[in-house]
Protein backbone atom coordinates (compact mmCIF):
# COMPACT_ATOMS: atom_id res chain seq x y z
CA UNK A 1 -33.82 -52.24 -20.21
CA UNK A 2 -32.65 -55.27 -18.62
CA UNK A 3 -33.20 -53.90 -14.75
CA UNK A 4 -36.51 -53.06 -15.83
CA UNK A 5 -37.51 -56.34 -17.18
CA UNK A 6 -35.45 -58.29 -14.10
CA UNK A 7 -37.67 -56.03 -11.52
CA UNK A 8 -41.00 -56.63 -13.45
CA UNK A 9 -40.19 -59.96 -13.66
CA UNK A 10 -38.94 -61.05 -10.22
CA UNK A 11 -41.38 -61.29 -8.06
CA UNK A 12 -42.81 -63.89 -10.34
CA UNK A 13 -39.47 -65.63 -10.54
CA UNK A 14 -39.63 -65.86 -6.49
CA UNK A 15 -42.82 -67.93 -6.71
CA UNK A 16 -41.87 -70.16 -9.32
CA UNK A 17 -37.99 -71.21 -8.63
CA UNK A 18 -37.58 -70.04 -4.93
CA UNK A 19 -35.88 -67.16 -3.54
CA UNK A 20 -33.08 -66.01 -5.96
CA UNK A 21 -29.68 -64.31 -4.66
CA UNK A 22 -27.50 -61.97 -6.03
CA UNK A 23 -24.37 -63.94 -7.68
CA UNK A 24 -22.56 -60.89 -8.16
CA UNK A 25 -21.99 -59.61 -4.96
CA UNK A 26 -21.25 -63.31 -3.41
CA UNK A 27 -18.09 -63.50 -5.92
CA UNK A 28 -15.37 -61.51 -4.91
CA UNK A 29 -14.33 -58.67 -7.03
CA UNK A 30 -10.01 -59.86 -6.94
CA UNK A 31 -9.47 -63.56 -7.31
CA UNK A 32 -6.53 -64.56 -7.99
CA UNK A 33 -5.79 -66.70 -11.28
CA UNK A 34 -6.38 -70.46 -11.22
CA UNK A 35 -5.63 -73.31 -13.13
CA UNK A 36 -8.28 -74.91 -14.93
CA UNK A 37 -7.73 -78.32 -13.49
CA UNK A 38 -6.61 -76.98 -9.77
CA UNK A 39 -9.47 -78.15 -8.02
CA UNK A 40 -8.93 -81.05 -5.54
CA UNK A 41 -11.27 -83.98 -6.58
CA UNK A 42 -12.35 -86.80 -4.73
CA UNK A 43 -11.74 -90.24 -5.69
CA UNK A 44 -15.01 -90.93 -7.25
CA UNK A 45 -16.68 -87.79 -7.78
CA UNK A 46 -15.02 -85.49 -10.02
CA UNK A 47 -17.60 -82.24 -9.33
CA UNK A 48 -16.44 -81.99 -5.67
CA UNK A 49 -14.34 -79.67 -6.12
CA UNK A 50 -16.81 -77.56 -8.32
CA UNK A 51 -19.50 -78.44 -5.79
CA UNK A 52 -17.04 -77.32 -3.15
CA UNK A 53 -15.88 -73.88 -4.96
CA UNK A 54 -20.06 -73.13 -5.32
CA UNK A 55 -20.65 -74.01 -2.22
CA UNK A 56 -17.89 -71.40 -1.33
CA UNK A 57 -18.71 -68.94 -3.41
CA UNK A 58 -22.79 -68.62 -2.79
CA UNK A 59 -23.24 -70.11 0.57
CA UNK A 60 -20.22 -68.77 2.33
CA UNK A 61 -18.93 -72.63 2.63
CA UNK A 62 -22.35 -74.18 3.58
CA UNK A 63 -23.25 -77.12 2.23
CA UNK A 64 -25.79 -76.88 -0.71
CA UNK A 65 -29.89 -77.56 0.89
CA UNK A 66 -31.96 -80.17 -0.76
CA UNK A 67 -34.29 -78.35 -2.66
CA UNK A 68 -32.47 -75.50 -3.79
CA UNK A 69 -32.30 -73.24 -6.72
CA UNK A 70 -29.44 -71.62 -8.12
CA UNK A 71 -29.98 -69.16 -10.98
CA UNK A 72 -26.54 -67.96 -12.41
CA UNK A 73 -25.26 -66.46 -15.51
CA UNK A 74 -22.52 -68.13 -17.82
CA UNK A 75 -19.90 -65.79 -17.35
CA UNK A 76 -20.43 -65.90 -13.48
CA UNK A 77 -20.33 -69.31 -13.25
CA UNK A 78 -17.02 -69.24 -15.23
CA UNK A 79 -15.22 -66.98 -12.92
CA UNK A 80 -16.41 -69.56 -10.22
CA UNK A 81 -15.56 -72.15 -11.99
CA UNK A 82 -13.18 -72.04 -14.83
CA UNK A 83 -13.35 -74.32 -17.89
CA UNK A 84 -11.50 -74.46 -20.99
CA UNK A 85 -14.93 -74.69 -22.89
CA UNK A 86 -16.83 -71.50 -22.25
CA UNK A 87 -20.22 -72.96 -22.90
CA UNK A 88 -23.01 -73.58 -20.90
CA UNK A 89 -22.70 -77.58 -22.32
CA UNK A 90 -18.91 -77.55 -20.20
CA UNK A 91 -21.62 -78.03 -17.13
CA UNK A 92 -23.66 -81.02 -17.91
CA UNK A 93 -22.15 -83.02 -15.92
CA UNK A 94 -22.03 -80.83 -12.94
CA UNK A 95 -25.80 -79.76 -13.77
CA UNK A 96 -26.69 -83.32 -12.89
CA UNK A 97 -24.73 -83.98 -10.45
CA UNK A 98 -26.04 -81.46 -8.41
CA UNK A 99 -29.97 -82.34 -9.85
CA UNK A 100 -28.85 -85.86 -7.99
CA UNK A 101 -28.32 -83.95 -4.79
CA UNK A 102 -31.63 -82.15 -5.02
CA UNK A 103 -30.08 -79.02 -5.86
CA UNK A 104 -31.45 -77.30 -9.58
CA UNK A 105 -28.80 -75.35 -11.15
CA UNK A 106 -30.14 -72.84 -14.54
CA UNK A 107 -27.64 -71.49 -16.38
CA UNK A 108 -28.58 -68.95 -18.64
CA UNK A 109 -26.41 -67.37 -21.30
CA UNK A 110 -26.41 -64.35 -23.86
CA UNK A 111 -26.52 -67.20 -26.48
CA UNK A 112 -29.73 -68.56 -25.02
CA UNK A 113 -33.09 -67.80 -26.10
């Protein structure tokens, strides 16, 4: 039901938020487990390293465009980026850090309406 709606409904999604990607293949299937807390932060800016393992994971280690729209799922955002709090709320501050940089970032969870 839900590959029905997503294929009705993407075309429309295209012209409203940009192009969209598939998160799902850009993860890779075996990654090993990490700490919580093992990515390397900059003095400063403590989302680098989030920034860094997004940039990594959807844009093959290009920097983020100004402009750009990511549309992910919660539970493929956590196995991009871990956090100890598996809400969407755990990414507020990386939400707007990125909204600084011109990049929009929608999470969307089962939980969400």
């Amino acid at each position: 039901m839900f590959q029905l709606l997503q294929a009705m409904f993407s075309s429309m999604a295209e012209t409203w938020h940009g192009p969209t990607m598939n998160v799902r293949a850009a993860i890779p299937e075996a990654q090993p487990e990490k700490s919580v807390n093992s990515a390397p932060s900059v003095k400063g800016d403590p989302y680098a390293g989030d920034i860094h393992r997004l940039e990594d994971a959807l844009n093959e280690g290009h920097p983020l465009d100004n402009g750009r729209c990511i549309e992910i799922t919660l539970q493929d955002l956590l196995q991009i980026i871990p956090k100890k709090r598996r809400r969407i709320d755990a990414y507020r501050g990386l939400v707007s850090r990125l909204d600084k940089m011109g990049v929009t970032l929608t999470i969307n969870s089962q939980k969400t309406k």
